[in-house]
Protein backbone atom coordinates (compact mmCIF):
# COMPACT_ATOMS: atom_id res chain seq x y z
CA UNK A 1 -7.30 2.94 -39.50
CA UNK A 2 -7.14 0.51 -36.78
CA UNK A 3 -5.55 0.33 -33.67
CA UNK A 4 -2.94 -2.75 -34.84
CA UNK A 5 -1.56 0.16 -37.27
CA UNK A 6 -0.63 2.74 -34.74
CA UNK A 7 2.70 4.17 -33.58
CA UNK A 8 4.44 5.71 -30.21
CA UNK A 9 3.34 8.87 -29.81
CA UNK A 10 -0.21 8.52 -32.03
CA UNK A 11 -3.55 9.25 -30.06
CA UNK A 12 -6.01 6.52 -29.22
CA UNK A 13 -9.49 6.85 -26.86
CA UNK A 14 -10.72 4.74 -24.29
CA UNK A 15 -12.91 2.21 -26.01
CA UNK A 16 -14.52 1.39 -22.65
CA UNK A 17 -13.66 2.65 -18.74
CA UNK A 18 -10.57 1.33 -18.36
CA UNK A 19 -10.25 -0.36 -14.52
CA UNK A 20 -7.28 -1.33 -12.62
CA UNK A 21 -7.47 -5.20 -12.31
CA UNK A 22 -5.04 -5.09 -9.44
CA UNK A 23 -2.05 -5.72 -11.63
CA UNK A 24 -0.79 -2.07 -11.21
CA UNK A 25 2.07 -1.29 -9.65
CA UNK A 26 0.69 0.91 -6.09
CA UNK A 27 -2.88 1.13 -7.83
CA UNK A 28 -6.07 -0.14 -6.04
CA UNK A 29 -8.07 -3.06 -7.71
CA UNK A 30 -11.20 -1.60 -9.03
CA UNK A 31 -10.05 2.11 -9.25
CA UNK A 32 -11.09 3.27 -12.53
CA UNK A 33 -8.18 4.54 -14.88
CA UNK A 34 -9.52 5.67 -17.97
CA UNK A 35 -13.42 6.68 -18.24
CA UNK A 36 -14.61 5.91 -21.68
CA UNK A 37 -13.77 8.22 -24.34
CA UNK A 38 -10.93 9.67 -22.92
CA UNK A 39 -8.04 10.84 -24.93
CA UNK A 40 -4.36 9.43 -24.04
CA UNK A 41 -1.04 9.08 -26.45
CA UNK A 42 0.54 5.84 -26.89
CA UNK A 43 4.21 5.49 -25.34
CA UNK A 44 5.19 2.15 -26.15
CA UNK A 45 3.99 -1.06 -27.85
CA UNK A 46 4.76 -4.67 -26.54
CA UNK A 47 3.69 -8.09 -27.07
CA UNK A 48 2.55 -10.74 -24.00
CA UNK A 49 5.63 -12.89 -23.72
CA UNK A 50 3.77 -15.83 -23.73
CA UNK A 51 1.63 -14.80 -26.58
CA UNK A 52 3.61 -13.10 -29.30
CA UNK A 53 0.98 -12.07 -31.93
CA UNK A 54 -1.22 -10.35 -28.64
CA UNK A 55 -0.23 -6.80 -28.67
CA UNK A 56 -0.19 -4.48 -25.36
CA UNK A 57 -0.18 -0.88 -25.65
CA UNK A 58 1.21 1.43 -22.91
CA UNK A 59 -1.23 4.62 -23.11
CA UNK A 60 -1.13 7.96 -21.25
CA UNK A 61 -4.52 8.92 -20.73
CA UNK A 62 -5.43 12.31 -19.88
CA UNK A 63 -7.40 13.74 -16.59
CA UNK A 64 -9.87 16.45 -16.51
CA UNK A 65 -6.76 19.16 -16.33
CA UNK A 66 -5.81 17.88 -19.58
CA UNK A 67 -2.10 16.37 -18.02
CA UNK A 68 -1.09 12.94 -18.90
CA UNK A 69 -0.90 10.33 -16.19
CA UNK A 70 0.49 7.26 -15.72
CA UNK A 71 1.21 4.78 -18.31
CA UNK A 72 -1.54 1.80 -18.42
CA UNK A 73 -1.03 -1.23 -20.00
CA UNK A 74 -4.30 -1.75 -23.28
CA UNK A 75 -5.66 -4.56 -25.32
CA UNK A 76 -6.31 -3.49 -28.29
CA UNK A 77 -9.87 -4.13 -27.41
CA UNK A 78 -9.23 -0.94 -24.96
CA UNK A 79 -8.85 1.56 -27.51
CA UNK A 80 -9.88 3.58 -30.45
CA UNK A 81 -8.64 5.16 -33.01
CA UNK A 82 -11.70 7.91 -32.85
CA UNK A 83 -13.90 8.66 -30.27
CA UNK A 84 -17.18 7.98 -30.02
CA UNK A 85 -20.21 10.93 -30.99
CA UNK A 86 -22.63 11.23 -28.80
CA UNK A 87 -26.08 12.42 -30.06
């Protein structure tokens, strides 16, 4: 399965650490969001006004208690389906 085919409310992972790039609303630039691998829950799906066939994904990641923070906007280049093993 691939990201593209996805849903609101399906699980994703962080495909890489995920870092604000100052477009978040009271975040810091640089302030890492998402470390890679970690779980969140897709809450909405979008397109870039300006590009219509570029999907954005707004993802609640998890944080080491397990709660869901706030939504991020994703690439699909962000995310994956399952997470990586590490050997």
């Amino acid at each position: 399965m691939r990201v593209e085919d996805l849903d609101i409310g399906d699980i994703v992972y962080a495909a890489t650490t995920i870092i604000d790039d100052g477009s978040m609303p009271e975040g810091m630039e640089g302030e890492i969001l998402a470390e890679a691998g970690t779980r969140g829950v897709i809450t909405m799906i979008g397109h870039v006004e300006e590009q219509p066939e570029r999907s954005v994904f707004l993802v609640r990641f998890e944080d080491k208690e397990m709660n869901l923070g706030n939504p991020i906007g994703c690439w699909v280049d962000d995310l994956m389906v399952e997470p990586k093993l590490i050997n």
